[in-house]
C-alpha atoms as a PDB file:
ATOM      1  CA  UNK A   1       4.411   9.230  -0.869  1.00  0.00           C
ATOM      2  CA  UNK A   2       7.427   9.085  -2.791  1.00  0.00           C
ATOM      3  CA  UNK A   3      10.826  10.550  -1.756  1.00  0.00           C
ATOM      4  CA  UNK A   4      12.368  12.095  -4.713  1.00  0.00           C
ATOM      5  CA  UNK A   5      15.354  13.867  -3.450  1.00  0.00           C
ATOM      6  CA  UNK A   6      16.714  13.591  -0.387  1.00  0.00           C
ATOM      7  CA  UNK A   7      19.478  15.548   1.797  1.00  0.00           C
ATOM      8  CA  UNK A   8      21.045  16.425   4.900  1.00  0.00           C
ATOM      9  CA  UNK A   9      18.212  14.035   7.057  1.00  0.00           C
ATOM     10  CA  UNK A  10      15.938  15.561   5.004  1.00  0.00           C
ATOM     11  CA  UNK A  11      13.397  14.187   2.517  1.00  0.00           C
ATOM     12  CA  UNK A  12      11.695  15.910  -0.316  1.00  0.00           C
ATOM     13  CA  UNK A  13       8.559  14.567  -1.271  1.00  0.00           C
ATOM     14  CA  UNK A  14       5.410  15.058  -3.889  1.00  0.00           C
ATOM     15  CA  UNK A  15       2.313  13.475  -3.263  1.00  0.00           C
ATOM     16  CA  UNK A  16       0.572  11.638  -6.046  1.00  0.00           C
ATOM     17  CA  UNK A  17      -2.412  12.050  -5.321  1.00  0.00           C
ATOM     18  CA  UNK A  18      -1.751  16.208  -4.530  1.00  0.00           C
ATOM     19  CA  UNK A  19      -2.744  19.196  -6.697  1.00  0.00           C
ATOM     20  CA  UNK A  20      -1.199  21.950  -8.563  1.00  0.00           C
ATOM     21  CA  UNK A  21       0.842  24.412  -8.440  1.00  0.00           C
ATOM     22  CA  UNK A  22       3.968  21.863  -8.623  1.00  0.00           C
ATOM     23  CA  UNK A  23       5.361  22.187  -5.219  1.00  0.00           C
ATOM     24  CA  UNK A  24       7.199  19.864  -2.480  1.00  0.00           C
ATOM     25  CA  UNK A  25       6.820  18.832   1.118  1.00  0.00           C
ATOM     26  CA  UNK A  26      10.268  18.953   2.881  1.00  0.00           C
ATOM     27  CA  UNK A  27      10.468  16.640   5.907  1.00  0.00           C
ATOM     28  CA  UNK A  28      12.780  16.084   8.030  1.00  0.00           C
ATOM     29  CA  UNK A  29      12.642  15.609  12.395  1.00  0.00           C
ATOM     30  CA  UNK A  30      12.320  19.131  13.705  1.00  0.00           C
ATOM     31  CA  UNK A  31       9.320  19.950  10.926  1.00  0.00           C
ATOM     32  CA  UNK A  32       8.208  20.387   7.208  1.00  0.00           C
ATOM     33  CA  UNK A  33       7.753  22.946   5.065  1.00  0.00           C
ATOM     34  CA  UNK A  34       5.926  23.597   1.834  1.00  0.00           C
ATOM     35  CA  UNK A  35       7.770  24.873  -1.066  1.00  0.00           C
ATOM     36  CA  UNK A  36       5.978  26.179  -4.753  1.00  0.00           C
ATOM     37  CA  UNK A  37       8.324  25.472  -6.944  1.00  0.00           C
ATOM     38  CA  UNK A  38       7.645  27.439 -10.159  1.00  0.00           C
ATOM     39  CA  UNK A  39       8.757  25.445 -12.516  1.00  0.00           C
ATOM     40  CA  UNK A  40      10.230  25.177 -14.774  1.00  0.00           C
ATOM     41  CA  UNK A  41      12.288  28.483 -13.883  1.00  0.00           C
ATOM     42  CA  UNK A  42      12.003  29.355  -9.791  1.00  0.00           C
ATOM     43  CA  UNK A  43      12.663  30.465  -8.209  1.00  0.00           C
ATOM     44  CA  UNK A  44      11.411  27.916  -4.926  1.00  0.00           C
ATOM     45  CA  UNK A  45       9.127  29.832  -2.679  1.00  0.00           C
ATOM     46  CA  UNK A  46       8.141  29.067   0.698  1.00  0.00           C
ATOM     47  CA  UNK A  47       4.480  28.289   0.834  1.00  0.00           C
ATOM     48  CA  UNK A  48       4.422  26.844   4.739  1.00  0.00           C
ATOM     49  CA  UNK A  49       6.546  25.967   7.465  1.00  0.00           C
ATOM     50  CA  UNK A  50       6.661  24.066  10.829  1.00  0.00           C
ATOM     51  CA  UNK A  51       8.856  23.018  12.992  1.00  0.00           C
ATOM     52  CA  UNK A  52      12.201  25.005  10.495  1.00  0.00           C
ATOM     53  CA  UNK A  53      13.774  28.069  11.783  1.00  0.00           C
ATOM     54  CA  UNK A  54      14.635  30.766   9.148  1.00  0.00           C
ATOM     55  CA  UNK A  55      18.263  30.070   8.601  1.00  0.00           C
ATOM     56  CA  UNK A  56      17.233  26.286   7.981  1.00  0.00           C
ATOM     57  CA  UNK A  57      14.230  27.424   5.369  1.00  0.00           C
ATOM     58  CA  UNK A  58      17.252  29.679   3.692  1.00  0.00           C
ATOM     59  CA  UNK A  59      19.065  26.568   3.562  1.00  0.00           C
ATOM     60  CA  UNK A  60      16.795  24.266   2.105  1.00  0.00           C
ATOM     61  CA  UNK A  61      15.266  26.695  -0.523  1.00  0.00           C
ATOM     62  CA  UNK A  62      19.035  27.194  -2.230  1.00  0.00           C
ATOM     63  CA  UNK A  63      19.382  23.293  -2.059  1.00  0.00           C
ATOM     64  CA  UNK A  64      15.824  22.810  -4.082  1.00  0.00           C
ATOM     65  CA  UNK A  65      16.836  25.576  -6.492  1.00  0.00           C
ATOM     66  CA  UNK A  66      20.091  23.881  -7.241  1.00  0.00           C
ATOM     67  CA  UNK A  67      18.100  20.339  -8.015  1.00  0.00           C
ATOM     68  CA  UNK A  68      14.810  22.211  -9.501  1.00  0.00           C
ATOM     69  CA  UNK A  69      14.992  21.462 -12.615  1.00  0.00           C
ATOM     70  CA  UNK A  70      14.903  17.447 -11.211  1.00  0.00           C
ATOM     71  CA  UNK A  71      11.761  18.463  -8.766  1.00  0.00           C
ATOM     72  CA  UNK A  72      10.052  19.819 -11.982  1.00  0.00           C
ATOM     73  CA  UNK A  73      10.300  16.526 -13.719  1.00  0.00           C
ATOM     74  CA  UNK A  74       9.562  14.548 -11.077  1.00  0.00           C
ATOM     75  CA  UNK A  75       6.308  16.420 -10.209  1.00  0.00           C
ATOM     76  CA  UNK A  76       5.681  16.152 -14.728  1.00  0.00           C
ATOM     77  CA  UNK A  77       6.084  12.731 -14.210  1.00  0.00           C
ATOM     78  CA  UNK A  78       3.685  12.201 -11.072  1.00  0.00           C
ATOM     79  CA  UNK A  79       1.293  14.707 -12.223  1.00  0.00           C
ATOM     80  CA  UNK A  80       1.621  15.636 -15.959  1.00  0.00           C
ATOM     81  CA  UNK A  81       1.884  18.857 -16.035  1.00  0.00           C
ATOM     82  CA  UNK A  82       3.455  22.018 -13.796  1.00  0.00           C
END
């Protein structure tokens, strides 16, 4: 599972072996959540989360949409295509 962006004790990861719409698991101790990305515009959109309370999801969804356009490649270059 590779970690392609990671921050505050949090890591943001795409599976390779995961399916489309291009999206992102965010992990971290307390939970994960599931973010659609829509690239290769946005804005991120919470698909799932547990373990995150809302001020944390608000949190992490402005930090992916300030690095989406690097999520978008990332899941081009694992998968192909968006």
């Amino acid at each position: 599972m590779p970690t392609v962006f990671r921050f505050n004790g949090l890591r943001v990861v795409i599976y390779p072996n995961d399916h489309r719409p291009a999206h992102v698991h965010v992990k971290g101790a307390v939970g994960e959540a599931v973010f659609i990305l829509h690239c290769p515009d946005g804005p991120p959109e919470l698909r799932e989360s547990f373990g995150f309370n809302r001020p944390d999801l608000g949190r992490i969804k402005d930090e992916l949409a300030n690095v989406l356009i690097v999520l978008c490649e990332e899941w081009r270059t694992i998968h192909g295509r968006y």
